[in-house]
N, C-alpha and C. Protein backbone atom coordinates (compact mmCIF):
# COMPACT_ATOMS: atom_id res chain seq x y z
N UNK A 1 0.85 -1.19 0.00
CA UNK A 1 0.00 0.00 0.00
C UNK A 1 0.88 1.24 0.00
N UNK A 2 0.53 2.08 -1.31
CA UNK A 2 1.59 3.41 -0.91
C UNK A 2 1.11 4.60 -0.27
N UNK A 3 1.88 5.01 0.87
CA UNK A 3 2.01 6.19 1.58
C UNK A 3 1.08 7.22 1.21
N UNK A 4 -0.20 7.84 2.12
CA UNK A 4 -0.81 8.81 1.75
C UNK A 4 -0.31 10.35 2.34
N UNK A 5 -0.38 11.18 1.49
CA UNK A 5 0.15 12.68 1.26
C UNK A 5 -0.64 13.74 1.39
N UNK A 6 -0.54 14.36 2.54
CA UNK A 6 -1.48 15.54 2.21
C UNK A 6 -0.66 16.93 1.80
N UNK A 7 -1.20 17.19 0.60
CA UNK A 7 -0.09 18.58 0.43
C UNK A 7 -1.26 19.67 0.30
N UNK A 8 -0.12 21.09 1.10
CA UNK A 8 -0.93 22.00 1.62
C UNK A 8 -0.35 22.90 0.57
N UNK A 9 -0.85 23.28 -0.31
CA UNK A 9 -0.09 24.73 -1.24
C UNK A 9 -1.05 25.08 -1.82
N UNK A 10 -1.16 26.63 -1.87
CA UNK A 10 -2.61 27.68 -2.60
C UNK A 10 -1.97 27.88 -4.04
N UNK A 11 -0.84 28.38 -4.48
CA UNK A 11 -0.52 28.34 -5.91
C UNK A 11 -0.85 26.94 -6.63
N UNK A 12 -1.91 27.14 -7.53
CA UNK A 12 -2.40 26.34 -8.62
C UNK A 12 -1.80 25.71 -9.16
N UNK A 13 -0.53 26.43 -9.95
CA UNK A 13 0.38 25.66 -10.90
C UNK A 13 1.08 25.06 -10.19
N UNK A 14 1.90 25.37 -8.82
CA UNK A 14 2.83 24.88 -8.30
C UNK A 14 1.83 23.24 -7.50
N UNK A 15 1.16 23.59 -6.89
CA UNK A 15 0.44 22.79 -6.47
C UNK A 15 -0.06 21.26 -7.33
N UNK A 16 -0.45 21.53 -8.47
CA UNK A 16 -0.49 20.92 -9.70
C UNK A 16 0.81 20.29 -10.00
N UNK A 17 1.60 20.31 -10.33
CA UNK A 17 3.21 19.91 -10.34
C UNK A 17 3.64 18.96 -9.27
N UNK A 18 3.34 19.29 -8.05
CA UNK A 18 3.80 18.99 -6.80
C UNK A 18 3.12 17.80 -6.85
N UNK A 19 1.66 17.59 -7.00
CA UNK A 19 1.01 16.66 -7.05
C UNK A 19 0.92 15.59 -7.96
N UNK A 20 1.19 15.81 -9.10
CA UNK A 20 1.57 15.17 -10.35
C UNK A 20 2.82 14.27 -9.74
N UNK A 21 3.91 14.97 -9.35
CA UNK A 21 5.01 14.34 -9.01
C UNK A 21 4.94 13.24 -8.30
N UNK A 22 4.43 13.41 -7.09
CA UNK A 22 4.00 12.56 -5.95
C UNK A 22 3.07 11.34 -6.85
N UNK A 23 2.43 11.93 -7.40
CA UNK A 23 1.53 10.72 -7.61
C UNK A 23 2.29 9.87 -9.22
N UNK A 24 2.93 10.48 -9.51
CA UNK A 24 3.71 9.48 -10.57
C UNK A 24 5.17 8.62 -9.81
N UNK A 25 5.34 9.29 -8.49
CA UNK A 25 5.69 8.23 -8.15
C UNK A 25 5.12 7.33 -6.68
N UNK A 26 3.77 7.30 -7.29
CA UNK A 26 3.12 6.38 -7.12
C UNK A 26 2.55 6.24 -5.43
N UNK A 27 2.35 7.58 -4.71
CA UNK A 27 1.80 7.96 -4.06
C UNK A 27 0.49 8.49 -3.50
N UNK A 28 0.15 8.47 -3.00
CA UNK A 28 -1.52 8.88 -2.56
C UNK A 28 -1.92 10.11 -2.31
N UNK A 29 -1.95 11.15 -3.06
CA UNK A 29 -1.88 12.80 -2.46
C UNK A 29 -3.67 13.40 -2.43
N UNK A 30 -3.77 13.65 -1.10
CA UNK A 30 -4.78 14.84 -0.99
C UNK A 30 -4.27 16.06 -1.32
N UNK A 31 -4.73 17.17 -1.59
CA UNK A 31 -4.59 18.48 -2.05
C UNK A 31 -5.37 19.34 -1.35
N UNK A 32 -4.60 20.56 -0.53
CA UNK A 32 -5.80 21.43 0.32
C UNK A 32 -4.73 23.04 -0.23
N UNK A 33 -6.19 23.79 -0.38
CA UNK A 33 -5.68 25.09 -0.94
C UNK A 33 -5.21 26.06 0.14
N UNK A 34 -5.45 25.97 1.49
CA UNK A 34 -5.25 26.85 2.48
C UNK A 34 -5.00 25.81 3.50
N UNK A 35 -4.60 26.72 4.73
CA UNK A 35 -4.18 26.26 5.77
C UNK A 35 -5.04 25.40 6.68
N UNK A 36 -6.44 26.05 6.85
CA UNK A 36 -7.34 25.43 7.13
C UNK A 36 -7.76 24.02 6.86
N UNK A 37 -8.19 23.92 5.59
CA UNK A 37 -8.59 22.83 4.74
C UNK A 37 -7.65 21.82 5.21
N UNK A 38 -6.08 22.36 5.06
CA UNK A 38 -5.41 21.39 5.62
C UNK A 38 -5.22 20.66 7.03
N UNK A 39 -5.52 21.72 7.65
CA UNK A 39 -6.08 21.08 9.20
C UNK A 39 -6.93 20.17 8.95
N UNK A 40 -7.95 20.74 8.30
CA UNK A 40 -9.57 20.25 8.56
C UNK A 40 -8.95 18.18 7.52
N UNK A 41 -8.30 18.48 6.68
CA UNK A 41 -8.03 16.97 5.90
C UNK A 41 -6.91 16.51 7.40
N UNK A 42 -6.46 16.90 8.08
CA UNK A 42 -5.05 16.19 8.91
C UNK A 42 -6.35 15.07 9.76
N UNK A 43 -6.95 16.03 10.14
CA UNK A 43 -7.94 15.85 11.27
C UNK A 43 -8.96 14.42 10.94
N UNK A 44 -9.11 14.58 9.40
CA UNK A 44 -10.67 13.68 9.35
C UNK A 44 -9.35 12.44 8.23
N UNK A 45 -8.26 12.30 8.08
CA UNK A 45 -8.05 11.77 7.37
C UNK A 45 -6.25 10.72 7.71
N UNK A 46 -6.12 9.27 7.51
CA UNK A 46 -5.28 9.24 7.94
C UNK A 46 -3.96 9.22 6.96
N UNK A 47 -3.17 9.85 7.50
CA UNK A 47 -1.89 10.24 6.66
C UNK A 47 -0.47 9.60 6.94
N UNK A 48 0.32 9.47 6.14
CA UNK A 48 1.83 9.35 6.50
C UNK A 48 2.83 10.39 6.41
N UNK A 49 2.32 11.54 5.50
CA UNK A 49 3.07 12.59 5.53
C UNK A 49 2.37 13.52 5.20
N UNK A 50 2.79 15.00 5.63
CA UNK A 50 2.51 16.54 5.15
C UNK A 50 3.41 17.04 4.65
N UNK A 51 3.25 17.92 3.61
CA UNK A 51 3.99 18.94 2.79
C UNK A 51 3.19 20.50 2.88
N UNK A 52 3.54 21.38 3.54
CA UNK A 52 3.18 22.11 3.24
C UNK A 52 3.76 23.64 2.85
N UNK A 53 3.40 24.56 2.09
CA UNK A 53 3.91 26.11 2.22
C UNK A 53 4.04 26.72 2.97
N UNK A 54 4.86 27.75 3.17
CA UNK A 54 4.74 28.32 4.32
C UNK A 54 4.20 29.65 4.41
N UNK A 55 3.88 30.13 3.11
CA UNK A 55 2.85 31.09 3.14
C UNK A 55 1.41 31.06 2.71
N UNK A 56 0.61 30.65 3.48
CA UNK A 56 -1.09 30.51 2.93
C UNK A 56 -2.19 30.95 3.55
N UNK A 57 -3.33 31.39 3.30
CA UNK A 57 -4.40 32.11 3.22
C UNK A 57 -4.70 31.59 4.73
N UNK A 58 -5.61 32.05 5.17
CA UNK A 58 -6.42 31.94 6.76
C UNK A 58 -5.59 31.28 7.63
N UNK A 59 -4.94 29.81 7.45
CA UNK A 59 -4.18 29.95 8.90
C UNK A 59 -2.37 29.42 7.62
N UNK A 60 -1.80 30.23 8.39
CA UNK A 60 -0.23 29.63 7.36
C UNK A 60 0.22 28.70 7.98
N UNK A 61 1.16 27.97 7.47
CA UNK A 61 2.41 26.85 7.81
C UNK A 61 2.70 26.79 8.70
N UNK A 62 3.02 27.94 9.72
CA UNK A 62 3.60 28.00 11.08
C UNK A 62 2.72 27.52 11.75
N UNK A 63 1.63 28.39 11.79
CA UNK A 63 0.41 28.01 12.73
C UNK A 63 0.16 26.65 12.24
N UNK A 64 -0.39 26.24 11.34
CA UNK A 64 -0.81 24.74 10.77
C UNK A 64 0.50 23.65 11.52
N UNK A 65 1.57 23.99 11.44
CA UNK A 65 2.23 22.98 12.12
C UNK A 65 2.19 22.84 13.22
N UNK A 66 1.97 23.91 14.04
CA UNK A 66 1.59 24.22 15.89
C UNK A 66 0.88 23.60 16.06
N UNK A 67 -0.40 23.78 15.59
CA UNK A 67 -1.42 23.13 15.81
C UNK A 67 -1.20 22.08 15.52
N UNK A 68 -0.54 20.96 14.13
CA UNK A 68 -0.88 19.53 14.26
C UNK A 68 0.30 19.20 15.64
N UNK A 69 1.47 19.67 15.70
CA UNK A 69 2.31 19.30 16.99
C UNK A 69 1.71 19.05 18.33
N UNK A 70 0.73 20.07 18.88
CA UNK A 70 0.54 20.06 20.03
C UNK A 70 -1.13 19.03 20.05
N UNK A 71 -1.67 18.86 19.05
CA UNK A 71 -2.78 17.96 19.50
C UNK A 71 -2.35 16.38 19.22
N UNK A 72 -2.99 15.45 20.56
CA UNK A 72 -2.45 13.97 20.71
C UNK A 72 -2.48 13.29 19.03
N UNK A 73 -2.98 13.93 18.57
CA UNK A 73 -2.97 12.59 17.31
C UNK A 73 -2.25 12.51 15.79
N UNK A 74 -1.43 11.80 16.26
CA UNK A 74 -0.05 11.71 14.87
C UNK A 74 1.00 12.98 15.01
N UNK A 75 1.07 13.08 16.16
CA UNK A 75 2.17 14.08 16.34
C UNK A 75 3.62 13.93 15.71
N UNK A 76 3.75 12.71 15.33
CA UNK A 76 5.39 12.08 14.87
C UNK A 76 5.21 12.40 13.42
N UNK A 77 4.01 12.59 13.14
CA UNK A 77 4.23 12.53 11.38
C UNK A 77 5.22 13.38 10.48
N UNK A 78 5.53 13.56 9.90
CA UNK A 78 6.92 13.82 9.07
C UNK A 78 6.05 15.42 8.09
N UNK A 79 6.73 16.27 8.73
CA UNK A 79 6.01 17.44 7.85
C UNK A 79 7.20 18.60 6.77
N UNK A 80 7.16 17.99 5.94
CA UNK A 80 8.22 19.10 5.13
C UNK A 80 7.31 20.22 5.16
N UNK A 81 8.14 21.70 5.10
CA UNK A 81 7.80 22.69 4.86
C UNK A 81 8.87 23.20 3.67
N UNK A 82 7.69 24.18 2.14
CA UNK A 82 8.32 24.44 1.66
C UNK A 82 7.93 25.66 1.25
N UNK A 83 9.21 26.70 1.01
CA UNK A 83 9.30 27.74 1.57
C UNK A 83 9.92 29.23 0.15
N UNK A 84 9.65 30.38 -0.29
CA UNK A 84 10.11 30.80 -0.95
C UNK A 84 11.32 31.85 -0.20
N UNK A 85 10.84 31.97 1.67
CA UNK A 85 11.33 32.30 2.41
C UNK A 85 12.54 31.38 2.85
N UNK A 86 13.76 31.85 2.74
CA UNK A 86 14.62 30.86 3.16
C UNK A 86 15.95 31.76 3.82
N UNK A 87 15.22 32.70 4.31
CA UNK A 87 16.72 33.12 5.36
C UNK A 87 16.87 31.93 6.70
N UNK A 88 18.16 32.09 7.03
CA UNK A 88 18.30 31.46 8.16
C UNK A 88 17.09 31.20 9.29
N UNK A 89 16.76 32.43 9.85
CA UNK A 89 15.47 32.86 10.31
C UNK A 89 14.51 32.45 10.15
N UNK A 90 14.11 31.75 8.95
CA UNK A 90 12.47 31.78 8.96
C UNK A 90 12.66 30.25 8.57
N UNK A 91 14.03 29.35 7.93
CA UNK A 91 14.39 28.68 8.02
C UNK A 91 14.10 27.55 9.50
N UNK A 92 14.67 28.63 10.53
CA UNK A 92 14.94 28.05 12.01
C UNK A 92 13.30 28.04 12.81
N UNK A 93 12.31 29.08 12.11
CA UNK A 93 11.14 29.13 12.77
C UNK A 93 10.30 28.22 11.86
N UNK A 94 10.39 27.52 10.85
CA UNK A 94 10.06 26.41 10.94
C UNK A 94 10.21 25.47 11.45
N UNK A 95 11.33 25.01 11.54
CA UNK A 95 11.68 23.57 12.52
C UNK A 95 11.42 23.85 13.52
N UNK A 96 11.29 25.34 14.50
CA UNK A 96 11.31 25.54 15.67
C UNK A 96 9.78 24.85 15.68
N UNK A 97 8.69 25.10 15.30
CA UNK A 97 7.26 24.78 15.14
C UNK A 97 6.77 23.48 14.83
N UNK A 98 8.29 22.80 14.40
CA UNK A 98 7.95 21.58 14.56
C UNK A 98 8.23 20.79 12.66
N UNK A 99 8.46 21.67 11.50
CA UNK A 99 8.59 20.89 10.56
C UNK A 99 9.66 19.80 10.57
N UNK A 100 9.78 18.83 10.12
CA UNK A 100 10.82 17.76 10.21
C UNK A 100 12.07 18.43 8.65
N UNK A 101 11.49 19.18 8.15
CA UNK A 101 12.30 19.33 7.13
C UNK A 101 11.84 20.64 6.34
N UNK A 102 12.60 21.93 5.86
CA UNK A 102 12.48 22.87 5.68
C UNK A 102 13.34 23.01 3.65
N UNK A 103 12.45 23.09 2.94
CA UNK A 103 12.90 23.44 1.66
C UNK A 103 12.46 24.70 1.02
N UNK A 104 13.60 24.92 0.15
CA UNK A 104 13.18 26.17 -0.33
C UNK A 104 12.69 25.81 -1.84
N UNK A 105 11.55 26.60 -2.50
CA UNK A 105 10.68 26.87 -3.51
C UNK A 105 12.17 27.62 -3.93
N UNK A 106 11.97 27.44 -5.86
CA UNK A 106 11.44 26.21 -6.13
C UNK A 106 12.51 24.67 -5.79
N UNK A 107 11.98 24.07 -5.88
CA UNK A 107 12.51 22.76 -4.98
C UNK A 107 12.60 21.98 -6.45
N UNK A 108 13.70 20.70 -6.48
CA UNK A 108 13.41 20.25 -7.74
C UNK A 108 12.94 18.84 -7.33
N UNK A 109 12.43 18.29 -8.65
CA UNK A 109 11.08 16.99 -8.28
C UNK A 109 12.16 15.86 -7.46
N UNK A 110 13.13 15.68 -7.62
CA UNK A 110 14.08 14.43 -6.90
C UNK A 110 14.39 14.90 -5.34
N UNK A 111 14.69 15.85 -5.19
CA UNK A 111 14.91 16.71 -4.26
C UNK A 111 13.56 16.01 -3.10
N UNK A 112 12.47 16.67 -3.71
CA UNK A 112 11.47 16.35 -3.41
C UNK A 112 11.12 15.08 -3.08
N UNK A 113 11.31 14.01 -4.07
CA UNK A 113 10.50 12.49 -3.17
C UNK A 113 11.54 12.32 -2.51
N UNK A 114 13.48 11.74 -2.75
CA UNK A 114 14.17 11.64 -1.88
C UNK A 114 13.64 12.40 -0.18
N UNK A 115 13.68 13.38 -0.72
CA UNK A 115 12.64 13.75 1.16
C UNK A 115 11.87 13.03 1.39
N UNK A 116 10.90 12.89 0.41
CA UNK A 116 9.69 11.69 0.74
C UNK A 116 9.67 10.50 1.31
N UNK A 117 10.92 10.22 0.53
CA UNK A 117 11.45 8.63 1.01
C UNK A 117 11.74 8.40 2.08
N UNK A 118 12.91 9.52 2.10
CA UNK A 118 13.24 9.36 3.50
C UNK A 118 13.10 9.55 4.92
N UNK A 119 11.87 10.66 4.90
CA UNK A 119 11.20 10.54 5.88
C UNK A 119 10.06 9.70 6.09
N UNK A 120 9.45 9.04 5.13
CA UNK A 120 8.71 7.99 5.27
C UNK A 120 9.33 6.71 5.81
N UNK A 121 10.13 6.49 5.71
CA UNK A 121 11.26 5.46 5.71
C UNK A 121 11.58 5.56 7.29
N UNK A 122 12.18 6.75 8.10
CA UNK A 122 12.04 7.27 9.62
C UNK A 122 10.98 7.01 10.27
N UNK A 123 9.63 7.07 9.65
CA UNK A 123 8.95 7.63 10.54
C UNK A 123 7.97 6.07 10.44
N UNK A 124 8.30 5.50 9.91
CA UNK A 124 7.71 3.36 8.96
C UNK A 124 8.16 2.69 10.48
N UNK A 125 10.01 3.16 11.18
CA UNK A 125 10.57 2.69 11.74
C UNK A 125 9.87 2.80 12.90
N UNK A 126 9.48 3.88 13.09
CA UNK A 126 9.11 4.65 14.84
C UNK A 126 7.73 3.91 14.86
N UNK A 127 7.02 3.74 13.86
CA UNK A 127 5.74 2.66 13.96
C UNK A 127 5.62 1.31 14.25
């Protein structure tokens, strides 16, 4: 059974791409346009990983990761954050919030599942 994905990104095209990728290699991706939505899919849906932006509409990345960190359920899950923001700084206040992995936009597609892998692969173990 392969690994289900929830990816959180409001840009269309990028989002589109992102998802294409994932799912050609042969992955399970939900798609949520805002921060919310993405709560609202963490919540009603079970996952092995998050991807999300770190800039998005009603609640952003930061907050969205706070929130899945501090409530009991699937707290270990593996959350890349990806980012057009990539100073040191905003770099460090992601992981501080809890992402397992911080990339910067644009990101290239290998780049990308290798993360996939390998935090799926971490987090297969801790289960």
């Amino acid at each position: 059974m392969s690994a289900y994905i929830l990816l959180i990104e409001d840009t269309e095209d990028l989002g589109e791409i992102m998802r294409d990728i994932l799912l050609m290699n042969g992955y399970q991706v939900s798609w949520a346009k805002d921060g919310e939505e993405g709560l609202q899919l963490f919540k009603d849906t079970h996952l092995n990983l998050i991807i999300t932006d770190r800039i998005l509409p009603i609640l952003n990345g930061i907050e969205l990761i706070k929130k899945i960190r501090s409530g009991e359920r699937m707290t270990l899950i593996p959350i890349i954050m990806i980012s057009a923001r990539t100073s040191p700084e905003d770099q460090l206040e992601g992981l501080k919030a809890g992402a397992s992995l911080y990339l910067s936009k644009p990101c290239s597609s290998s780049l990308l599942i290798e993360s996939v892998k390998s935090l799926l692969t971490i987090y297969e173990k801790q289960n």
